[in-house]
C-alpha atoms as a PDB file:
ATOM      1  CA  UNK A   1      -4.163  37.361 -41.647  1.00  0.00           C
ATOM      2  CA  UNK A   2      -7.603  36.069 -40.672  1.00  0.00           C
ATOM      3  CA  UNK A   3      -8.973  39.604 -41.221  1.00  0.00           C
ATOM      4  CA  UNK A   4      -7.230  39.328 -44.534  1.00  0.00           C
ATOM      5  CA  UNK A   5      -8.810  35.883 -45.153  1.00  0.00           C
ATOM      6  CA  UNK A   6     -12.516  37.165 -43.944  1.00  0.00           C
ATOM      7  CA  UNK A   7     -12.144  40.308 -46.378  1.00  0.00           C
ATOM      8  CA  UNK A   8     -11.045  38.072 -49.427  1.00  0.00           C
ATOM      9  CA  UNK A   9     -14.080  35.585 -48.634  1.00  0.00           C
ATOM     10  CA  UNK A  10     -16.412  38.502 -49.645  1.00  0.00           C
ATOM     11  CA  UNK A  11     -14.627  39.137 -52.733  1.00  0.00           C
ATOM     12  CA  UNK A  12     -15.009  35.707 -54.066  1.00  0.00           C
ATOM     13  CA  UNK A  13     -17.074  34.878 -57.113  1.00  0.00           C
ATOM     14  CA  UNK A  14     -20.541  33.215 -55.995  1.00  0.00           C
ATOM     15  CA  UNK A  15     -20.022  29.850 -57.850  1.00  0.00           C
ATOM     16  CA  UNK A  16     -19.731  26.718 -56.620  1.00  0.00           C
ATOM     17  CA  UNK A  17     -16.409  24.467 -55.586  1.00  0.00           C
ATOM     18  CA  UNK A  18     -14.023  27.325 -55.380  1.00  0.00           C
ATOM     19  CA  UNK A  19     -11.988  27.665 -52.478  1.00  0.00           C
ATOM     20  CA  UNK A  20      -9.306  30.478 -51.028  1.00  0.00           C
ATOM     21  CA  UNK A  21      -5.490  28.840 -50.745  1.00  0.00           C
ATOM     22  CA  UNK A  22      -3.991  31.883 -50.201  1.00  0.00           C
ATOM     23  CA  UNK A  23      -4.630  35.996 -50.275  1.00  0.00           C
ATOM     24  CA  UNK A  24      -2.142  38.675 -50.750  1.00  0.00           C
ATOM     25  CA  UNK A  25      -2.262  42.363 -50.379  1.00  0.00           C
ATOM     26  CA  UNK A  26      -0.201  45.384 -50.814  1.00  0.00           C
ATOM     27  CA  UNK A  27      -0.422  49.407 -51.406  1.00  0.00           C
ATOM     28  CA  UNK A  28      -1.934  48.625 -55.074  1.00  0.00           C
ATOM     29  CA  UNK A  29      -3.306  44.853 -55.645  1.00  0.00           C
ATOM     30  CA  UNK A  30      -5.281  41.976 -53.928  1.00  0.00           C
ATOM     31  CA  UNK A  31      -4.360  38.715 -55.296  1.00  0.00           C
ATOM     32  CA  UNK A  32      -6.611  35.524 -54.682  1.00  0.00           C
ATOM     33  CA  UNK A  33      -5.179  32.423 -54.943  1.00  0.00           C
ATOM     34  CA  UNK A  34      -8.244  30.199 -55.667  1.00  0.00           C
ATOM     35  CA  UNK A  35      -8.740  26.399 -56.521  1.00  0.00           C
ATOM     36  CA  UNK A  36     -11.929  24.580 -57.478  1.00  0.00           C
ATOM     37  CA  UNK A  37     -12.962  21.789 -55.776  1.00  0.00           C
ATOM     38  CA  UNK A  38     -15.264  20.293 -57.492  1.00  0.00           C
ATOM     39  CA  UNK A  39     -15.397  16.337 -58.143  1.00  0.00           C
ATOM     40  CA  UNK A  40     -16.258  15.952 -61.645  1.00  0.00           C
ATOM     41  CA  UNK A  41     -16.898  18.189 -64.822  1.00  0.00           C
ATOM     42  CA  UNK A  42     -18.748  18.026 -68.056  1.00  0.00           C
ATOM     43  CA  UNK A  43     -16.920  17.544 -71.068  1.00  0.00           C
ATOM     44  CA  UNK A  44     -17.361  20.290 -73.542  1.00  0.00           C
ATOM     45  CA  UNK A  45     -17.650  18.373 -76.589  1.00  0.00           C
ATOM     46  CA  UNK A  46     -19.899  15.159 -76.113  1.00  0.00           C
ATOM     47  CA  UNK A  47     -21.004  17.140 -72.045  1.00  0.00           C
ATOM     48  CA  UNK A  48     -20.348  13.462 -70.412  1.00  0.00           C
ATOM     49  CA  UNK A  49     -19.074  13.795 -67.245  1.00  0.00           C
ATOM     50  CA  UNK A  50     -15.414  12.752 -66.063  1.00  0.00           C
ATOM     51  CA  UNK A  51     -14.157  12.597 -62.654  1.00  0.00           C
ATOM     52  CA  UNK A  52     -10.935  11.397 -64.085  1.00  0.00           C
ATOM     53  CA  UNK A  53      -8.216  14.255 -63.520  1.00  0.00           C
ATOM     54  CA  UNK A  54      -5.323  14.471 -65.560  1.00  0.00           C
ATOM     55  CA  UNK A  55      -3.288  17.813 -64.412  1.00  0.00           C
ATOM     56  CA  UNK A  56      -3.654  21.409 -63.434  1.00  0.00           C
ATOM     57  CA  UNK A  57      -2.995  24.543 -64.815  1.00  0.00           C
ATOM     58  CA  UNK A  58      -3.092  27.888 -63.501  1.00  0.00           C
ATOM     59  CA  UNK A  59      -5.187  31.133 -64.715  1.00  0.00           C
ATOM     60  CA  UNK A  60      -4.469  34.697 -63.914  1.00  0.00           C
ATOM     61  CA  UNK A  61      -8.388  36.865 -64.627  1.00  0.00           C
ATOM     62  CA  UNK A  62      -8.745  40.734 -63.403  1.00  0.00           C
ATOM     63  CA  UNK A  63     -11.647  41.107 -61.391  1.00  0.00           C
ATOM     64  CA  UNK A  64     -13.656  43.999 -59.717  1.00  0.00           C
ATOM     65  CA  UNK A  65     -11.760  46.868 -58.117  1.00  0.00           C
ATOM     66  CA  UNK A  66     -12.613  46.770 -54.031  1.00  0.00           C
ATOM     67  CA  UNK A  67     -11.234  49.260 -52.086  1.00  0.00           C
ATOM     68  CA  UNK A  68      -9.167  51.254 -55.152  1.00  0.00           C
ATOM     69  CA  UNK A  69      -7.122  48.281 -55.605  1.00  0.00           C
ATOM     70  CA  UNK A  70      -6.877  45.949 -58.326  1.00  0.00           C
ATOM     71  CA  UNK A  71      -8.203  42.167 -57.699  1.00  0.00           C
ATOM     72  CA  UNK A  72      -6.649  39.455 -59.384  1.00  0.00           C
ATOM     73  CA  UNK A  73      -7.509  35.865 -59.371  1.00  0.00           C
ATOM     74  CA  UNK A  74      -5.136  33.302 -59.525  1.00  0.00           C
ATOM     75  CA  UNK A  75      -7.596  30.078 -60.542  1.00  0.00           C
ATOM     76  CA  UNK A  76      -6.278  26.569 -60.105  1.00  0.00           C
ATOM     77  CA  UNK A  77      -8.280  25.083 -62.898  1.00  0.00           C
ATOM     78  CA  UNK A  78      -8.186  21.048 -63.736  1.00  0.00           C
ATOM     79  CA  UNK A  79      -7.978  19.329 -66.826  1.00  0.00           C
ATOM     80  CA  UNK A  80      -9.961  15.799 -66.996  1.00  0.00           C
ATOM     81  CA  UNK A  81     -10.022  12.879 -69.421  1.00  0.00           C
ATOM     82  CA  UNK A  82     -13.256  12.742 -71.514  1.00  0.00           C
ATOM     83  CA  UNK A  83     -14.733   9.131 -70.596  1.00  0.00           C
ATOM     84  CA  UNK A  84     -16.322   8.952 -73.788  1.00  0.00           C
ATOM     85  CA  UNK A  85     -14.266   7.105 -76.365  1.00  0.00           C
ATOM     86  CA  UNK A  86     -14.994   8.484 -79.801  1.00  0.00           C
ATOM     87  CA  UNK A  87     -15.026  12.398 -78.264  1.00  0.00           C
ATOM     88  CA  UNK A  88     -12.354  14.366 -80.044  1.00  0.00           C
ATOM     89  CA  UNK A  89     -11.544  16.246 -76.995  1.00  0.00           C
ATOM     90  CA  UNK A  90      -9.719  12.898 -75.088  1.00  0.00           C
ATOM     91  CA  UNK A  91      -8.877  15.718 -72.432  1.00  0.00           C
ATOM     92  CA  UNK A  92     -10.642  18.735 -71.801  1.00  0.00           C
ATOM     93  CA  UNK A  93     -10.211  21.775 -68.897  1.00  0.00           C
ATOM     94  CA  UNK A  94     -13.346  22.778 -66.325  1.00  0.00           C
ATOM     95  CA  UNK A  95     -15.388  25.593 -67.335  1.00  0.00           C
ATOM     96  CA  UNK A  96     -16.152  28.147 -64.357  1.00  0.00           C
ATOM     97  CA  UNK A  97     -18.973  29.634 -66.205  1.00  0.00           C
ATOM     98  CA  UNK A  98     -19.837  32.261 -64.299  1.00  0.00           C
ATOM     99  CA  UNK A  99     -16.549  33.319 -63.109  1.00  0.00           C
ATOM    100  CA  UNK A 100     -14.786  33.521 -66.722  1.00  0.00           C
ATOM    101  CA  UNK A 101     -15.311  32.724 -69.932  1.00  0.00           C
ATOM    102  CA  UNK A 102     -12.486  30.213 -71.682  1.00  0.00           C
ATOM    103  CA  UNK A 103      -9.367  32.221 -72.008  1.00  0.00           C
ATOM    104  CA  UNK A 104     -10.658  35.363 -71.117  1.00  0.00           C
ATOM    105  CA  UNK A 105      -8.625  37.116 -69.202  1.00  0.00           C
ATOM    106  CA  UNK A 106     -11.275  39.143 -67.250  1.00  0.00           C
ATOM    107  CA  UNK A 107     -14.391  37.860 -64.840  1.00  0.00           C
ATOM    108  CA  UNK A 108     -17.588  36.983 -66.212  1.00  0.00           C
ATOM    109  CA  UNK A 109     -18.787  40.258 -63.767  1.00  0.00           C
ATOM    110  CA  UNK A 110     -15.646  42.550 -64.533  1.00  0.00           C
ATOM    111  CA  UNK A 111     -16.744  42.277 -68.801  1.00  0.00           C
ATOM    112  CA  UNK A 112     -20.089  43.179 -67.710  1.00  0.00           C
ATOM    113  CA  UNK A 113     -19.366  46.169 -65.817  1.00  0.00           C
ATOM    114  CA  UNK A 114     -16.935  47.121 -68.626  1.00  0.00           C
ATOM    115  CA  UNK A 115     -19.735  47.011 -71.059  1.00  0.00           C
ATOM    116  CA  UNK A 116     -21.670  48.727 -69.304  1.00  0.00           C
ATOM    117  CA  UNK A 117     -19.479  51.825 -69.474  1.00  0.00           C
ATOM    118  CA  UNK A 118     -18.516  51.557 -72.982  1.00  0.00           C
ATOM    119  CA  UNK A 119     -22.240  51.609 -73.538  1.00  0.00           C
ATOM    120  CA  UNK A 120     -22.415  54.784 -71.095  1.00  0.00           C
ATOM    121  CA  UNK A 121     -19.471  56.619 -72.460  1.00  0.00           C
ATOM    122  CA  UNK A 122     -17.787  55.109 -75.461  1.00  0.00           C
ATOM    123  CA  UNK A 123     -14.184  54.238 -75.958  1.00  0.00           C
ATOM    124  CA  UNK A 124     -12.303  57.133 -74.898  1.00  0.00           C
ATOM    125  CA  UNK A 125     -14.060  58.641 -72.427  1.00  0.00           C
ATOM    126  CA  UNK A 126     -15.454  54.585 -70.586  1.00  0.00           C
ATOM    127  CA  UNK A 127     -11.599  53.923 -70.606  1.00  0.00           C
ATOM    128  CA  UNK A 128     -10.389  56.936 -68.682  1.00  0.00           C
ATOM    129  CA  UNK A 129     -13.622  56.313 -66.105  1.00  0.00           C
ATOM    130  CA  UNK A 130     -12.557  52.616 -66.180  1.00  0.00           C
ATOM    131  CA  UNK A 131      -8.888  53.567 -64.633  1.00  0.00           C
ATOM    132  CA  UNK A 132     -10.236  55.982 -61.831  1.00  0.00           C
ATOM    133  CA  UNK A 133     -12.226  53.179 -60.517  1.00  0.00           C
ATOM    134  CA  UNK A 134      -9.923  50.950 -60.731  1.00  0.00           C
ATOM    135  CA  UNK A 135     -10.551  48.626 -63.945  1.00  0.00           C
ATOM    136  CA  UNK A 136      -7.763  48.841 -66.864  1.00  0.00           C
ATOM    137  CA  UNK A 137      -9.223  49.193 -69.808  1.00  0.00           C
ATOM    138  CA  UNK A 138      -8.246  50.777 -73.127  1.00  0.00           C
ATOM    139  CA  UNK A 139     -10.494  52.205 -75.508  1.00  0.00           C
ATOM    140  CA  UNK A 140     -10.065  49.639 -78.040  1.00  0.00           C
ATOM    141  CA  UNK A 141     -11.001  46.890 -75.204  1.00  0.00           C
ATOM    142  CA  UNK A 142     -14.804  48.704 -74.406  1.00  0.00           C
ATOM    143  CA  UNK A 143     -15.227  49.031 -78.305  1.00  0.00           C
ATOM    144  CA  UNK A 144     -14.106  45.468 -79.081  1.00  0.00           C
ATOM    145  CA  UNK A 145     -16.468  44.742 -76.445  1.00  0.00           C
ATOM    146  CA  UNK A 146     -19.421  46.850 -77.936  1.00  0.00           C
ATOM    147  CA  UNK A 147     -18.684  45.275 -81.077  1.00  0.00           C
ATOM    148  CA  UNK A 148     -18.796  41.755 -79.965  1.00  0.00           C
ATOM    149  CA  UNK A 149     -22.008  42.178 -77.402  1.00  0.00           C
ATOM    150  CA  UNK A 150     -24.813  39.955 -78.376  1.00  0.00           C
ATOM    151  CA  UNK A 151     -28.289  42.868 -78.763  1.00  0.00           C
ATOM    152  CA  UNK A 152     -31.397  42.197 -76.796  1.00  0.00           C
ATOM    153  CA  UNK A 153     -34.513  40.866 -79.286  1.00  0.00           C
ATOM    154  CA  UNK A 154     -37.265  42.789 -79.733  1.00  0.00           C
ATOM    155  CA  UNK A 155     -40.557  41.680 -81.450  1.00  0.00           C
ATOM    156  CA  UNK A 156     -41.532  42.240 -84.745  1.00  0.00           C
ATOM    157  CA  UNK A 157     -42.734  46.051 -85.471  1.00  0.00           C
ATOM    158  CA  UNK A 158     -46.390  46.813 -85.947  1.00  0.00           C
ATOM    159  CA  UNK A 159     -46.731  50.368 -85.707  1.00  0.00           C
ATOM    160  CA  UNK A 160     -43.755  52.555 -86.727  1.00  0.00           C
ATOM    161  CA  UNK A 161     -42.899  56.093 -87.569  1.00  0.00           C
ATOM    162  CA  UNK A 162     -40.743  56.968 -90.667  1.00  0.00           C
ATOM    163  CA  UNK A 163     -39.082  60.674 -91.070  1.00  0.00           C
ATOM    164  CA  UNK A 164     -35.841  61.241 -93.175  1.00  0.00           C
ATOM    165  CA  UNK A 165     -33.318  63.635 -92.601  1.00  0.00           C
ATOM    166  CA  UNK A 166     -30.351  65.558 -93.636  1.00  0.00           C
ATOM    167  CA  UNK A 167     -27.024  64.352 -93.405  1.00  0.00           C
ATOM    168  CA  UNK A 168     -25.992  66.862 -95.618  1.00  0.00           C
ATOM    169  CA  UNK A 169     -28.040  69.467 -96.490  1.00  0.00           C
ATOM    170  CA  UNK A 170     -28.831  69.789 -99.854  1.00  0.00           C
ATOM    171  CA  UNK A 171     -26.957  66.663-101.193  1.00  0.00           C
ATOM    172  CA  UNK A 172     -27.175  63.580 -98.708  1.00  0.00           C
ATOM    173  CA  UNK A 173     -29.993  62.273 -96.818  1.00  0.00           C
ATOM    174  CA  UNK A 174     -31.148  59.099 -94.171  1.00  0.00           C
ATOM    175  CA  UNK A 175     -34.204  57.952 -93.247  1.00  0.00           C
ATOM    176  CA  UNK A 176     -34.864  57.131 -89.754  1.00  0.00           C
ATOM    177  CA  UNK A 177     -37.588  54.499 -88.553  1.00  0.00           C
ATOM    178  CA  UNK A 178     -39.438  54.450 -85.257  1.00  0.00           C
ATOM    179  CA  UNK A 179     -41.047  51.880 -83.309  1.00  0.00           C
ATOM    180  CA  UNK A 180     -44.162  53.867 -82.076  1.00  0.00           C
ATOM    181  CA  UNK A 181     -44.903  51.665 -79.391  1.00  0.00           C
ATOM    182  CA  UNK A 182     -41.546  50.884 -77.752  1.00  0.00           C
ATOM    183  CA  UNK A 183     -39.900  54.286 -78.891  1.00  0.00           C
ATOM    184  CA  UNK A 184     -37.246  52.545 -79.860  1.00  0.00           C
ATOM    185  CA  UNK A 185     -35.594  53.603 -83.190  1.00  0.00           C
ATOM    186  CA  UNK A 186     -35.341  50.527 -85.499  1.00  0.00           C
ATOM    187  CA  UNK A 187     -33.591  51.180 -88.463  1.00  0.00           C
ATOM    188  CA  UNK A 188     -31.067  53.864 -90.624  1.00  0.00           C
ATOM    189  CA  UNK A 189     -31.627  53.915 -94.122  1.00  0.00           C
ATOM    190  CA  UNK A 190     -29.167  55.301 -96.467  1.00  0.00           C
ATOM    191  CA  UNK A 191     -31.427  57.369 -98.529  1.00  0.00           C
ATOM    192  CA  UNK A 192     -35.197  59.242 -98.501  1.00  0.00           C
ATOM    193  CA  UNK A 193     -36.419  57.335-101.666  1.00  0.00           C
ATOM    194  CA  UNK A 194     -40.206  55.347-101.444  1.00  0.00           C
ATOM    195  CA  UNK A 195     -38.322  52.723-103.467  1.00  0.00           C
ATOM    196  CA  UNK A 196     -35.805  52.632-100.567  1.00  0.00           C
ATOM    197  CA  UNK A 197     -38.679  52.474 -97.997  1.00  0.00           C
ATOM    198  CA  UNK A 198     -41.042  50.169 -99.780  1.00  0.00           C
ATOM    199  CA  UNK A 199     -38.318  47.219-100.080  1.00  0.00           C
ATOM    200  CA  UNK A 200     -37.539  47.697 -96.259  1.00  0.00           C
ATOM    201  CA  UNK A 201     -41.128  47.455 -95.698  1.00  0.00           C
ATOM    202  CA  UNK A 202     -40.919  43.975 -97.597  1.00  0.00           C
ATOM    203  CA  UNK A 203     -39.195  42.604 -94.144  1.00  0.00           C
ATOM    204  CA  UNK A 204     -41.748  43.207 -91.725  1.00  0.00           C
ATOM    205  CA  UNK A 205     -45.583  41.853 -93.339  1.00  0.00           C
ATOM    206  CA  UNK A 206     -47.137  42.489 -89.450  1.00  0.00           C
ATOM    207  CA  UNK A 207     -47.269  46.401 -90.316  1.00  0.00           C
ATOM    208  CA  UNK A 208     -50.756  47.980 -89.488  1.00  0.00           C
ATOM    209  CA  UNK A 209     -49.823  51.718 -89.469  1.00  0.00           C
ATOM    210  CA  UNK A 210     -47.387  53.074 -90.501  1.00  0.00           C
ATOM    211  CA  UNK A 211     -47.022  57.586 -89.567  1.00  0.00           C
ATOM    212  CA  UNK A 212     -44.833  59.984 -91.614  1.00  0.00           C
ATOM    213  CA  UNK A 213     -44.752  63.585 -91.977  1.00  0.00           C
ATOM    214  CA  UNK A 214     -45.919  65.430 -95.055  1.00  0.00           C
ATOM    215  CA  UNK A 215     -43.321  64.898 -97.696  1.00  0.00           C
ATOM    216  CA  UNK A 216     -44.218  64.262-101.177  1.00  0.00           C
ATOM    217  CA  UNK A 217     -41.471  61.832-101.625  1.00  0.00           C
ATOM    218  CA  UNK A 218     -43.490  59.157-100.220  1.00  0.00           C
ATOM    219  CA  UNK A 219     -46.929  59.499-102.416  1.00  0.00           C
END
């Protein structure tokens, strides 16, 4: 059991206040009983900070494989009253942001690993990778998650490429637009029109060059 205890230690999210009550094992699944510690939390609402529990509820979150078994958590979460009065939320539950996200029912680390392999491999083919290591996941859970992802920024383009295309030949065509300095395509238009491409041009003033290829569409 103390091996078992050592071995769960490492397998604990890095936040603070959590502590192992129990760990189980068998041929499949390792289940972590876990309870925070923590003296006080910050209201969600108004974020004033209560010390004041009021119950406890329990949380069951799928974390990372280890070992080609599943790892459960079993969080002891608290509920607190909000100190503040006039806050609408006269009782609120701890946020473990790091570990999970309110009622998720995955870790904070499991989504991201998820997402990464939808972004790898789609719904389909992420989902049957997801199962040999370990992590259920169906292919409407990665593309829900693809959906949902918040994209990274980028600056405004300054120097782009423009090229249409052929969806199909002869009777449908796109227009594809390239940021020449990041290589990063920007933008599908529906369409090969300069009417198309001048009011998408109307969204980005900080143009200084702008490369295309010889088409007469564009003159």
């Amino acid at each position: 059991m103390k091996t078992a205890s050592k071995l769960s230690m490492t397998l604990l999210p890095k936040f603070p206040g959590l502590k192992l009550e129990d760990t189980a094992i068998d041929a499949e699944t390792i289940s972590l009983s876990i309870a925070s510690t923590r003296p006080s939390a910050a209201c969600p609402a108004c974020e004033n900070v209560s010390g004041r529990l009021h119950s406890h509820y329990e949380r069951t979150v799928s974390d990372l494989p280890w070992g080609g078994r599943s790892v459960r958590l079993l969080l002891e979460v608290r509920r607190f009253r909000c100190p503040e009065p006039s806050c609408p939320r006269r009782i609120f539950a701890e946020r473990l942001p790091s570990v999970v996200e309110p009622y998720a029912r995955k870790t904070t680390r499991l989504r991201e690993v998820l997402l990464l392999v939808g972004f790898a491999l789609g719904g389909e083919a992420g989902a049957r990778l997801a199962v040999r290591l370990g992590m259920r996941a169906s292919p409407s859970t990665l593309l829900r998650q693809l959906h949902s992802a918040a994209l990274p920024s980028f600056p405004p383009p300054e120097v782009i490429g423009v090229d249409d295309f052929a969806l199909l030949k002869g009777r449908k065509y796109g227009t594809i637009v390239v940021d020449f300095e990041t290589h990063r395509p920007i933008e599908l238009l529906e369409g090969c029109s300069a009417e198309i491409l001048a009011a998408w041009l109307k969204k980005y003033p900080k143009l200084r060059i702008i490369g295309r290829d010889r088409s007469t569409e564009y003159e």
